[in-house]
PDB file of N, CA and C in Angstrom:
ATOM      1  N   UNK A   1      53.916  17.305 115.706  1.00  0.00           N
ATOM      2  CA  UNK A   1      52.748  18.050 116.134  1.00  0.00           C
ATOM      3  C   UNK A   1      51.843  17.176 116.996  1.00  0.00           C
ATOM      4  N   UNK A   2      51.442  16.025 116.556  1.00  0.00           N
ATOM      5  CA  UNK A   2      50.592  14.812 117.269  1.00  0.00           C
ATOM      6  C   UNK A   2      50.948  15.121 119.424  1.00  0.00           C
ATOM      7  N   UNK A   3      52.333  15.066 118.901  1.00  0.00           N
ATOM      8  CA  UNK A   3      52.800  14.454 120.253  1.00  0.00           C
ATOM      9  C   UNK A   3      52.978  15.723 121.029  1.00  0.00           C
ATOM     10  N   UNK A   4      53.027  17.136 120.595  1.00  0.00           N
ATOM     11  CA  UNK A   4      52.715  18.536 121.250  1.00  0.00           C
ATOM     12  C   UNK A   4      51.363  18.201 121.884  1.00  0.00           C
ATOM     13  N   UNK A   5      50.622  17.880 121.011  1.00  0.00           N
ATOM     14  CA  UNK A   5      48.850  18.260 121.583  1.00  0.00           C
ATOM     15  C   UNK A   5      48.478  17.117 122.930  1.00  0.00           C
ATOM     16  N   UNK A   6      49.083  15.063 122.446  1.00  0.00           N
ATOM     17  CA  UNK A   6      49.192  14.666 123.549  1.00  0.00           C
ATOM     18  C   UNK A   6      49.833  14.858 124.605  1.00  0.00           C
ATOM     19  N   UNK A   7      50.785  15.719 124.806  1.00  0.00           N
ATOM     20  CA  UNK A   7      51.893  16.313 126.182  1.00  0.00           C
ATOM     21  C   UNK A   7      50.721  17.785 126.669  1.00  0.00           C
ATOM     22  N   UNK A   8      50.324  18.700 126.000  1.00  0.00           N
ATOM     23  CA  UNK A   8      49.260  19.260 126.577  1.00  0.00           C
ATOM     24  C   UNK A   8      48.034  19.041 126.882  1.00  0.00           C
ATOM     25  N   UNK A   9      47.453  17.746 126.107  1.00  0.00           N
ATOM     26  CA  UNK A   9      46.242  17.711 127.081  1.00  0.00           C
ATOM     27  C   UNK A   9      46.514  16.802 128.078  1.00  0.00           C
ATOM     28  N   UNK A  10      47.450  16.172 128.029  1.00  0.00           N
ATOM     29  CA  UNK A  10      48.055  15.200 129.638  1.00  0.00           C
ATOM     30  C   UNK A  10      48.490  16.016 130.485  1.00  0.00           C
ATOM     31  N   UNK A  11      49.091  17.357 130.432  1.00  0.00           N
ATOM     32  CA  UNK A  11      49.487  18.040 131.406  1.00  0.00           C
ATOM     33  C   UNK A  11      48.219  18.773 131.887  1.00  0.00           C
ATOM     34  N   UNK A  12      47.097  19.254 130.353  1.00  0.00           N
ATOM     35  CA  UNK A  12      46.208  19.975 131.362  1.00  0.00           C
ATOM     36  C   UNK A  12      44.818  18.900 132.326  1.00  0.00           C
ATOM     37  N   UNK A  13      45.179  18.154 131.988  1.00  0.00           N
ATOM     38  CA  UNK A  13      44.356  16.846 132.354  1.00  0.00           C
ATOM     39  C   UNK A  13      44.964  16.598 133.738  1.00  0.00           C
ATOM     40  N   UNK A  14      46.467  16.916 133.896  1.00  0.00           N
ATOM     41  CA  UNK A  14      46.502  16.387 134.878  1.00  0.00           C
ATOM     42  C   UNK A  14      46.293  17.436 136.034  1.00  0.00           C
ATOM     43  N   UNK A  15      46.448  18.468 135.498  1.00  0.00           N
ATOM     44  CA  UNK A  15      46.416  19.836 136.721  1.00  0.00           C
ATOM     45  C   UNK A  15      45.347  20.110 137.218  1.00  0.00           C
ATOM     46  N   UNK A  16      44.050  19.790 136.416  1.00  0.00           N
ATOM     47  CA  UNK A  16      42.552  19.045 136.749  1.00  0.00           C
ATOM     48  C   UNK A  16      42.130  18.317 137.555  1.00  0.00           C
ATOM     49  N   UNK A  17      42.961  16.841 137.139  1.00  0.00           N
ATOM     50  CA  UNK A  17      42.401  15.870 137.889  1.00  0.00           C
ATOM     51  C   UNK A  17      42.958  15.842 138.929  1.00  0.00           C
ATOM     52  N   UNK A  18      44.244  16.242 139.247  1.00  0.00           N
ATOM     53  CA  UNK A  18      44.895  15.814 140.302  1.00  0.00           C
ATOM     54  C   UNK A  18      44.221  17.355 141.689  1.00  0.00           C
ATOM     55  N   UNK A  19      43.845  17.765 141.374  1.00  0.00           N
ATOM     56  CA  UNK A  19      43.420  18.976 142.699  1.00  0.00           C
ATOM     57  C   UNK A  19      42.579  18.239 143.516  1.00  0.00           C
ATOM     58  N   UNK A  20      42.276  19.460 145.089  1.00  0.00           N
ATOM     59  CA  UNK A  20      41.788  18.399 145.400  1.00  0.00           C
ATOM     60  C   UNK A  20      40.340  19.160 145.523  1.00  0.00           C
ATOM     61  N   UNK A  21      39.366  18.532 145.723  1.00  0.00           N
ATOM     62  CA  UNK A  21      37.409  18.572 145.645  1.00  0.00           C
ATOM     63  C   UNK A  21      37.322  19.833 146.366  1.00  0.00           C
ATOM     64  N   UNK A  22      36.572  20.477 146.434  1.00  0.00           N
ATOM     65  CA  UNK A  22      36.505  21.809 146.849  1.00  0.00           C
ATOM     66  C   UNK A  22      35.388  21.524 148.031  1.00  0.00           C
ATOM     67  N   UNK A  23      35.881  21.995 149.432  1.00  0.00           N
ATOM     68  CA  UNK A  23      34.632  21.855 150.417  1.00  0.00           C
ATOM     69  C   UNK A  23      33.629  22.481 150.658  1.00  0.00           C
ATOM     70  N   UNK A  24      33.448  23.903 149.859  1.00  0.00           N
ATOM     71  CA  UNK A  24      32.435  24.352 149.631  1.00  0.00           C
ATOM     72  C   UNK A  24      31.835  24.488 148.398  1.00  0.00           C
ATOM     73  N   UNK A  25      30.336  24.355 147.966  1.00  0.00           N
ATOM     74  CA  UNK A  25      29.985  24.793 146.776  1.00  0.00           C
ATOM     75  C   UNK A  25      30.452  23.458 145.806  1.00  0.00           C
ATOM     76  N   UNK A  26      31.254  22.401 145.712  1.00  0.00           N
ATOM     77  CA  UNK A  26      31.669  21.374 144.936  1.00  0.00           C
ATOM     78  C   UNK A  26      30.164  20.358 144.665  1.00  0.00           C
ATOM     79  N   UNK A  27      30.205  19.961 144.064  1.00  0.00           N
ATOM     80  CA  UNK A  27      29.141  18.785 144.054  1.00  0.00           C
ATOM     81  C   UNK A  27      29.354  17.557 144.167  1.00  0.00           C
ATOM     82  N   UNK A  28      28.789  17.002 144.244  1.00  0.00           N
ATOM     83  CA  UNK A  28      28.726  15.248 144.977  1.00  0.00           C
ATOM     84  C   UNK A  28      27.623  14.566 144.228  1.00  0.00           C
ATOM     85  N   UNK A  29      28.287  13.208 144.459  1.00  0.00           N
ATOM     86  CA  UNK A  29      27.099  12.229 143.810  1.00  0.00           C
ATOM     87  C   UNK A  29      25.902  11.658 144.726  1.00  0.00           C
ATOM     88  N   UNK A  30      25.502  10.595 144.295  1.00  0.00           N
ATOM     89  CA  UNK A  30      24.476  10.416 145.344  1.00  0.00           C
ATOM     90  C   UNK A  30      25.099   9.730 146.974  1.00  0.00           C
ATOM     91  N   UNK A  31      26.115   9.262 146.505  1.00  0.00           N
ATOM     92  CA  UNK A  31      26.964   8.517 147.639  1.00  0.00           C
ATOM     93  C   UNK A  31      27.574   9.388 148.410  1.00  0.00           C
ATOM     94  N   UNK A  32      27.663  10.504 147.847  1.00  0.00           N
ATOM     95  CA  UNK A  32      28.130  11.514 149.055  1.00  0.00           C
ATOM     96  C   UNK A  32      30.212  11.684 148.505  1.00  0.00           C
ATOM     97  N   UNK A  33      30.581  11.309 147.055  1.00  0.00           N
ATOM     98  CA  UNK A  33      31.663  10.821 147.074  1.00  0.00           C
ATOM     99  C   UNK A  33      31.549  12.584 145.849  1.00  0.00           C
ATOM    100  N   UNK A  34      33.124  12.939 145.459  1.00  0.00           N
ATOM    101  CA  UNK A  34      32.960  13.720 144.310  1.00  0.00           C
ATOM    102  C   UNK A  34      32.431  13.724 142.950  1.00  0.00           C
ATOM    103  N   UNK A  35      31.617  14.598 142.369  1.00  0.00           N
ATOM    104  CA  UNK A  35      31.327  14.409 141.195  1.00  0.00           C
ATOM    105  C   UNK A  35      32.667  14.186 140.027  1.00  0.00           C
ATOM    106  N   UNK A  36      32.286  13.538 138.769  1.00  0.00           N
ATOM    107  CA  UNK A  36      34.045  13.477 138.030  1.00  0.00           C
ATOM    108  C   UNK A  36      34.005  14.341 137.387  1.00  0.00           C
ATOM    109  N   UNK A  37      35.147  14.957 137.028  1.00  0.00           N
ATOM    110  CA  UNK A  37      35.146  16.430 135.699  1.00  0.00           C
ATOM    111  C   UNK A  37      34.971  15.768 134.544  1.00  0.00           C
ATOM    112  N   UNK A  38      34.075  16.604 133.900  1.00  0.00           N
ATOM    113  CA  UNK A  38      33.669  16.114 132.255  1.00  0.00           C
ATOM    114  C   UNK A  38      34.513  16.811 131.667  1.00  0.00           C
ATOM    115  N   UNK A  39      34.948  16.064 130.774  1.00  0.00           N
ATOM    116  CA  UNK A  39      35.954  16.652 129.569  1.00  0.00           C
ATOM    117  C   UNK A  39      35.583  16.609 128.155  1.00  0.00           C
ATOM    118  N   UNK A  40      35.159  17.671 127.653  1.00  0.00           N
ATOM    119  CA  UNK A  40      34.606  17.324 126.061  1.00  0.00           C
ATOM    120  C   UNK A  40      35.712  17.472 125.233  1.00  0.00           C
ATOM    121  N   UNK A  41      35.447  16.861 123.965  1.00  0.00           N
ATOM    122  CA  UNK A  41      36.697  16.779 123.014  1.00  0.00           C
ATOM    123  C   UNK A  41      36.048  16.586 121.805  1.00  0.00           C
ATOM    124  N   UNK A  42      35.937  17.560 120.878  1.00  0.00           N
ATOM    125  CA  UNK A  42      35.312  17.829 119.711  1.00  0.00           C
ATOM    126  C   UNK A  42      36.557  17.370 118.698  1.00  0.00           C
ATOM    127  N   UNK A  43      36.201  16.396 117.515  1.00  0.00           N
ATOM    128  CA  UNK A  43      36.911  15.673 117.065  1.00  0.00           C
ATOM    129  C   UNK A  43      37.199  17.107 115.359  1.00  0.00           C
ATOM    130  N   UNK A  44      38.201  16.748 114.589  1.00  0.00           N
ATOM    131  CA  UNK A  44      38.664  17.429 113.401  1.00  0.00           C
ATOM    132  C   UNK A  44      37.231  16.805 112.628  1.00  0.00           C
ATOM    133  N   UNK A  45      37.094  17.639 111.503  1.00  0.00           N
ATOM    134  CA  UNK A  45      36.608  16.150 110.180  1.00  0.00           C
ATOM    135  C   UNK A  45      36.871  15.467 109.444  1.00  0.00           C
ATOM    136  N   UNK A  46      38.221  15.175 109.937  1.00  0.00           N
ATOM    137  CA  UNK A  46      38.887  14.245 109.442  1.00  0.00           C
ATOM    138  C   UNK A  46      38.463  12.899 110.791  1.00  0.00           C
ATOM    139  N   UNK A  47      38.344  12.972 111.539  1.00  0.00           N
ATOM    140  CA  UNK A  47      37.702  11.926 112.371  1.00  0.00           C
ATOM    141  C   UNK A  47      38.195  11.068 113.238  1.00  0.00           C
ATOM    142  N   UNK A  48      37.868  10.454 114.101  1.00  0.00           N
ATOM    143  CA  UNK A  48      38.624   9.006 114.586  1.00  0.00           C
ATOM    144  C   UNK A  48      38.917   8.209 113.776  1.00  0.00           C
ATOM    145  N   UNK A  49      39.890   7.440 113.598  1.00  0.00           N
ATOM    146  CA  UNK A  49      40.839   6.736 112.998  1.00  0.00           C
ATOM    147  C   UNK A  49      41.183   6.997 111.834  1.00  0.00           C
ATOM    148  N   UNK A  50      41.862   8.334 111.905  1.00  0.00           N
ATOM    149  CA  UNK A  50      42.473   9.340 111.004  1.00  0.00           C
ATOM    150  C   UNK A  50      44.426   8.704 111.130  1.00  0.00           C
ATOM    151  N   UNK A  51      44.405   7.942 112.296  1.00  0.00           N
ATOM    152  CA  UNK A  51      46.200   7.757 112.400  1.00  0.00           C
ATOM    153  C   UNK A  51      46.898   8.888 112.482  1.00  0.00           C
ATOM    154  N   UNK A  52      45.818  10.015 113.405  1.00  0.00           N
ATOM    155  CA  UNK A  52      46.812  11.243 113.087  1.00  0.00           C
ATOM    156  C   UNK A  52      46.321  12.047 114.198  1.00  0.00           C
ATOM    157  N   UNK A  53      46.623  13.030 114.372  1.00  0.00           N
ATOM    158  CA  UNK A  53      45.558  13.910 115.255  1.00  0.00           C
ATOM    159  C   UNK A  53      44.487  14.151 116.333  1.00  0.00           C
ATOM    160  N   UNK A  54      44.040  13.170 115.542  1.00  0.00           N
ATOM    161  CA  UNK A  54      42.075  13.172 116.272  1.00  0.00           C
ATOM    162  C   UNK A  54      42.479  11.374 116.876  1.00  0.00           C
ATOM    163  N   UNK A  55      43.225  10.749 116.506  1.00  0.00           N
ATOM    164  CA  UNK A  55      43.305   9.108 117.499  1.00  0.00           C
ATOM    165  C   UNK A  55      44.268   9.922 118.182  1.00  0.00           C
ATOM    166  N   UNK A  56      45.495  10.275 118.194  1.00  0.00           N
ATOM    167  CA  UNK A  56      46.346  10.927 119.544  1.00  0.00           C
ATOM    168  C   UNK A  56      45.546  11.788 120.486  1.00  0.00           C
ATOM    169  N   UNK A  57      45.238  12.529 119.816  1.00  0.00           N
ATOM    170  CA  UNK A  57      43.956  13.311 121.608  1.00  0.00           C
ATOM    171  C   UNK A  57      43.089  12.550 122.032  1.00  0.00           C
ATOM    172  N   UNK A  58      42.675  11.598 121.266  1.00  0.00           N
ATOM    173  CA  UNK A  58      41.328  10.323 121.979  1.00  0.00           C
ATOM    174  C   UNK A  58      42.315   9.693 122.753  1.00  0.00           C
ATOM    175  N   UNK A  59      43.634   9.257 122.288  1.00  0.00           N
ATOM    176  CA  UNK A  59      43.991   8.051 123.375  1.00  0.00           C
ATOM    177  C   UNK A  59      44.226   8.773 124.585  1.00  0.00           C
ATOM    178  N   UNK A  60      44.802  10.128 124.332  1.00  0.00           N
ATOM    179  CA  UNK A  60      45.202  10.947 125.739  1.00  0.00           C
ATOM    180  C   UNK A  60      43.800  11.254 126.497  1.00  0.00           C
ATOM    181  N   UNK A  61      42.720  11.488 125.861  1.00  0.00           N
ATOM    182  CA  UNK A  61      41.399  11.247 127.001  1.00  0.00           C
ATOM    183  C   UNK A  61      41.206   9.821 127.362  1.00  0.00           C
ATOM    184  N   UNK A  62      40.981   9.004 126.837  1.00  0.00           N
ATOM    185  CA  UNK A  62      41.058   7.743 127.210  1.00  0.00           C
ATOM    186  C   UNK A  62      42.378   7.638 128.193  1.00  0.00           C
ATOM    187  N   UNK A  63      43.132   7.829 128.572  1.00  0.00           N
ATOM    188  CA  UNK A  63      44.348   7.466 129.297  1.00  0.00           C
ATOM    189  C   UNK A  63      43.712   8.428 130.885  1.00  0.00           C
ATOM    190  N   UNK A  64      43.117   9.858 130.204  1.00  0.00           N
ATOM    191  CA  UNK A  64      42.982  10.183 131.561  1.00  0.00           C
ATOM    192  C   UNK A  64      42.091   9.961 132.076  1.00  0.00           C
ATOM    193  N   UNK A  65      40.946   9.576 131.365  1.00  0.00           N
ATOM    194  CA  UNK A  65      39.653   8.552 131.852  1.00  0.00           C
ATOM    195  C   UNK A  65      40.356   7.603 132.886  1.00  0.00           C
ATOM    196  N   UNK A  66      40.977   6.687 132.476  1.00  0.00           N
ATOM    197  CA  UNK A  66      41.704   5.430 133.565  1.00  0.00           C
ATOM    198  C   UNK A  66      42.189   6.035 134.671  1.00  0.00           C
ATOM    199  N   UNK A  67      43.068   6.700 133.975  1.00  0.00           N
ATOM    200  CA  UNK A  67      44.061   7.355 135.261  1.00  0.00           C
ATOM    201  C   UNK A  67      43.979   8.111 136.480  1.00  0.00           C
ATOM    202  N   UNK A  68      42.684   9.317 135.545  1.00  0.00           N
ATOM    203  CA  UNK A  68      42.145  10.285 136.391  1.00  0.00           C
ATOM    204  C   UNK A  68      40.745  10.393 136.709  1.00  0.00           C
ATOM    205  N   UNK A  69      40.148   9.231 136.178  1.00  0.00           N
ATOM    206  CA  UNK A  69      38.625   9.159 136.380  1.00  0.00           C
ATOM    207  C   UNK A  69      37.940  10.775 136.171  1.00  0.00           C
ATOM    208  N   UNK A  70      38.504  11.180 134.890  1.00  0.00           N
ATOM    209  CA  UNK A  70      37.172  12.105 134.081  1.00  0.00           C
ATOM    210  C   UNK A  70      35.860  11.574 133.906  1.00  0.00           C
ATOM    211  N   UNK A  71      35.533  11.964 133.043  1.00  0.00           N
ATOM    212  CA  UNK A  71      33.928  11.729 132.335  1.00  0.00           C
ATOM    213  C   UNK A  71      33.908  12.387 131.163  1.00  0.00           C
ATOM    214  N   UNK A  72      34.371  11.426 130.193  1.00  0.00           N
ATOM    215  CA  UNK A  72      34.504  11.740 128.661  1.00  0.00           C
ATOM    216  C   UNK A  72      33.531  12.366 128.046  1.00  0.00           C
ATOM    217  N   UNK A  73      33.299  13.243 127.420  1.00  0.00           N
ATOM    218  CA  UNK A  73      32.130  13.304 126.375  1.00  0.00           C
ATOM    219  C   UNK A  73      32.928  13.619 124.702  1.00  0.00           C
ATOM    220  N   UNK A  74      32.819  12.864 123.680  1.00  0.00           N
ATOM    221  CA  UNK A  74      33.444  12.791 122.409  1.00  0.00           C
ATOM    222  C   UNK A  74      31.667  13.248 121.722  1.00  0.00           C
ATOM    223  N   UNK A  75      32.791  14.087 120.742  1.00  0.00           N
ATOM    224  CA  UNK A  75      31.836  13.921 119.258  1.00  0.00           C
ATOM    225  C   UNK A  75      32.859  14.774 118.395  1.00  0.00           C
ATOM    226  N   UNK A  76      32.245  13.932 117.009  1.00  0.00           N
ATOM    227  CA  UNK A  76      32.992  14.015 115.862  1.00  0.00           C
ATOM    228  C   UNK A  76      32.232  15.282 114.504  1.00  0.00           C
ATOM    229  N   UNK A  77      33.078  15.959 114.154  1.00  0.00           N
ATOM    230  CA  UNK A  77      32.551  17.043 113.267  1.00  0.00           C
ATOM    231  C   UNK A  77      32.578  16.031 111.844  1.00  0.00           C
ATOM    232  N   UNK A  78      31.567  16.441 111.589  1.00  0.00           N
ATOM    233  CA  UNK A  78      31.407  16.037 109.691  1.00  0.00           C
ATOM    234  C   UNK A  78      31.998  16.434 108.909  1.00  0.00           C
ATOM    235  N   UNK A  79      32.142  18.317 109.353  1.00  0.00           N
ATOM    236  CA  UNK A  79      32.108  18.931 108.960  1.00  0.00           C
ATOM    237  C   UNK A  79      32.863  20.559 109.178  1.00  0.00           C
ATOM    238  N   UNK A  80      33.815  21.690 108.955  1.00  0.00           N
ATOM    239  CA  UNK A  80      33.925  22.845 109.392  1.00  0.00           C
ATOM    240  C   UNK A  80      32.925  23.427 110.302  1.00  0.00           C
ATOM    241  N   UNK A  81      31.266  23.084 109.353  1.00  0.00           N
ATOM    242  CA  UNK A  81      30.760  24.188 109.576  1.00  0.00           C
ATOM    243  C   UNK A  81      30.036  23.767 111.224  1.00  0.00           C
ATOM    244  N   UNK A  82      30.058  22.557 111.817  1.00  0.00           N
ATOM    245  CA  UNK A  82      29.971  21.758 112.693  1.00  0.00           C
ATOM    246  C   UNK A  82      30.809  22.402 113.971  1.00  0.00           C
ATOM    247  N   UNK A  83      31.889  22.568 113.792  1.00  0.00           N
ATOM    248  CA  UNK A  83      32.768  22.892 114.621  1.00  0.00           C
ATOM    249  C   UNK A  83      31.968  23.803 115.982  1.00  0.00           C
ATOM    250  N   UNK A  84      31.421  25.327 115.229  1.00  0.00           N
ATOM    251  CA  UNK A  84      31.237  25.881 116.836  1.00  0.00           C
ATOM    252  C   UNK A  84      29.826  25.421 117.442  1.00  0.00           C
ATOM    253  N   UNK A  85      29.205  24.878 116.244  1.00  0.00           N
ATOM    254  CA  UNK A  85      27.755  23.728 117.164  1.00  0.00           C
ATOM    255  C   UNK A  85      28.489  23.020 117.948  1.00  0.00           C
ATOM    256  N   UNK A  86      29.545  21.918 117.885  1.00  0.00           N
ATOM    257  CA  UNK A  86      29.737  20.722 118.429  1.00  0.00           C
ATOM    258  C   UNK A  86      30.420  21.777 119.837  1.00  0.00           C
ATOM    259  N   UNK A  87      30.824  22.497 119.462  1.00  0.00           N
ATOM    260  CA  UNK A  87      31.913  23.332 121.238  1.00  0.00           C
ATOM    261  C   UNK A  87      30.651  24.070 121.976  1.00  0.00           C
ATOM    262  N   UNK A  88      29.686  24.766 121.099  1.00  0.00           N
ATOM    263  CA  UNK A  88      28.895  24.875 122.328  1.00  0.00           C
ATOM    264  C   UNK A  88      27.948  23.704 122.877  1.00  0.00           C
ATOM    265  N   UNK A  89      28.171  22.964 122.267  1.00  0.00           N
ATOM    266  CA  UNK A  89      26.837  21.684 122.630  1.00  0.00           C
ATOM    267  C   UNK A  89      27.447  20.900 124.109  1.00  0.00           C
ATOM    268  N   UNK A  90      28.854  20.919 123.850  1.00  0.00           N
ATOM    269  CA  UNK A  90      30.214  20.425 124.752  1.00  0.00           C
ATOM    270  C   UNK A  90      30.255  21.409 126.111  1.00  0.00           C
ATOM    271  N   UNK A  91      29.977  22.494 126.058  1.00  0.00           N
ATOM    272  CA  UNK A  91      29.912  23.324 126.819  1.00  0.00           C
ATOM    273  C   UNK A  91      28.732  23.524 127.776  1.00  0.00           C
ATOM    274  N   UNK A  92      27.345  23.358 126.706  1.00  0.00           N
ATOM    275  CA  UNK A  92      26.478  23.526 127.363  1.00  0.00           C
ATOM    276  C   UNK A  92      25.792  22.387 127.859  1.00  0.00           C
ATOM    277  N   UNK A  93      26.675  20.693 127.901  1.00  0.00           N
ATOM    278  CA  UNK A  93      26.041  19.747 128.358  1.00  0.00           C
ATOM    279  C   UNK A  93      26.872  19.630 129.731  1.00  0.00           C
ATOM    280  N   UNK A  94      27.552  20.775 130.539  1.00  0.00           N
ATOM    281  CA  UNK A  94      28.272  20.722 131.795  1.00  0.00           C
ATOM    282  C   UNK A  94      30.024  19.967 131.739  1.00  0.00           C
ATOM    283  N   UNK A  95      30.759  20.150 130.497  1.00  0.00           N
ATOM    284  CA  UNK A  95      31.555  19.764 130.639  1.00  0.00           C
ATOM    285  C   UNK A  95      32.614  21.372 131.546  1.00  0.00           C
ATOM    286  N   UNK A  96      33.101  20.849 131.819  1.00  0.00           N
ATOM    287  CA  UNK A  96      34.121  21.627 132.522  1.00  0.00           C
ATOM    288  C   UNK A  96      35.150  22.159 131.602  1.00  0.00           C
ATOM    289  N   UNK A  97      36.301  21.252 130.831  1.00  0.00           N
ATOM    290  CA  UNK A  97      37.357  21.523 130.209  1.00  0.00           C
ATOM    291  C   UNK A  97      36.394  21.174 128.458  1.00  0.00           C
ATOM    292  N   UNK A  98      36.642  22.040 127.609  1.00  0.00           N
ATOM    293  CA  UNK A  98      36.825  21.245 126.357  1.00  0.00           C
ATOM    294  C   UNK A  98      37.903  21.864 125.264  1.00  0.00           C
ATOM    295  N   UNK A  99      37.794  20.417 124.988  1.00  0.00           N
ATOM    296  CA  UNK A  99      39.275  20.265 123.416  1.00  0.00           C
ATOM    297  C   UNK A  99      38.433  20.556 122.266  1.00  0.00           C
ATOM    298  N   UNK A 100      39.282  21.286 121.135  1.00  0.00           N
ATOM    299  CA  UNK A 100      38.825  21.610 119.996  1.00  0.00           C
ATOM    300  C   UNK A 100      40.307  20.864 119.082  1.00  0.00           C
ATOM    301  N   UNK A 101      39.894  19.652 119.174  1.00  0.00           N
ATOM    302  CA  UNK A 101      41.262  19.178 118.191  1.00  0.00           C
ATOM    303  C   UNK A 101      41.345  19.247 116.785  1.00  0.00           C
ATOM    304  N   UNK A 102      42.625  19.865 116.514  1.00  0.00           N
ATOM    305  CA  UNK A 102      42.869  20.692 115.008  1.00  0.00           C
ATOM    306  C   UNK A 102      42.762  21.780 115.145  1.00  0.00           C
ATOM    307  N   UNK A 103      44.130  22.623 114.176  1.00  0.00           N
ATOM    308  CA  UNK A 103      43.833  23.859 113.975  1.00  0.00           C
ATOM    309  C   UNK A 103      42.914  24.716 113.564  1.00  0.00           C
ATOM    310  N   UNK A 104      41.701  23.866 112.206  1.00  0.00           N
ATOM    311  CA  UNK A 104      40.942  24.723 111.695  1.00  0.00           C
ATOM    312  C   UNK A 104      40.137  24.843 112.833  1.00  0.00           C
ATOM    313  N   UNK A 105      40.134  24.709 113.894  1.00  0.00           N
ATOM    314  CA  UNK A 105      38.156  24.889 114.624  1.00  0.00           C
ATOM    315  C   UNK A 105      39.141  26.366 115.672  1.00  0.00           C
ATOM    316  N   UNK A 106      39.938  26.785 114.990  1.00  0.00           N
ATOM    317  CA  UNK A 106      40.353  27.836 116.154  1.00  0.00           C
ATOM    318  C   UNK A 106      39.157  28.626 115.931  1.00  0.00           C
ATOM    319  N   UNK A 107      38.894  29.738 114.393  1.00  0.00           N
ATOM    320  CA  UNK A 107      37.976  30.787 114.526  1.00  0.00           C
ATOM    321  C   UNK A 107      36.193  30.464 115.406  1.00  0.00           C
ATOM    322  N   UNK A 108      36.215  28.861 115.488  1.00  0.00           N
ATOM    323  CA  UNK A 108      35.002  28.446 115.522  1.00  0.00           C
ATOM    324  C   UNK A 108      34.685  28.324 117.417  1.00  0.00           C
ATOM    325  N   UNK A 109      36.482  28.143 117.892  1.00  0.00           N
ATOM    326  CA  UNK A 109      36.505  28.495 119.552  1.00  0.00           C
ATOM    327  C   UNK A 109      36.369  29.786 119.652  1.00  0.00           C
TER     328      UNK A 109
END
């Protein structure tokens, strides 16, 4: 299962990063260069350094951070009841793509 979720968010990471900037309507930084896509990734509560789950989707954002120059945004649930706070908080701080890693936070997407 681990290695399903890292092969999909590397593929959807990459169909993301790899397009190219849009010439109209896209945004830019102050340099005049593209803004990076934010990627949020709402952690299980079981947590980072679980050896399971929630470290396999961190390393696959971390990998596309390097690779594809995203703009990470992480946070970790305590808790179930956490879950659809932490996805809209992810949502409404301008991320573009976000992960809900683990099955339980489906009803909460």
């Amino acid at each position: 299962m681990n290695l399903r979720i890292l092969v999909a968010l590397c593929a959807v990471l990459t169909v993301f990063g790899c397009g190219k900037p849009s010439d109209s309507g896209g945004s830019t930084t102050a340099s005049g260069g593209s803004a990076k896509l934010k990627v949020g990734m709402v952690f299980d509560s079981g947590g980072l350094g679980d050896k399971s789950f929630n470290d396999s989707a961190n390393a696959g954002l971390t990998k596309a951070q390097t690779d594809l120059g995203i703009e990470p945004k992480t946070v970790q649930s305590a808790s179930e009841k956490d879950y659809a706070v932490n996805l809209e908080a992810m949502a409404s701080s301008g991320c573009k793509l976000v992960f809900a890693v683990g099955v339980a936070q489906g009803d909460a997407l």
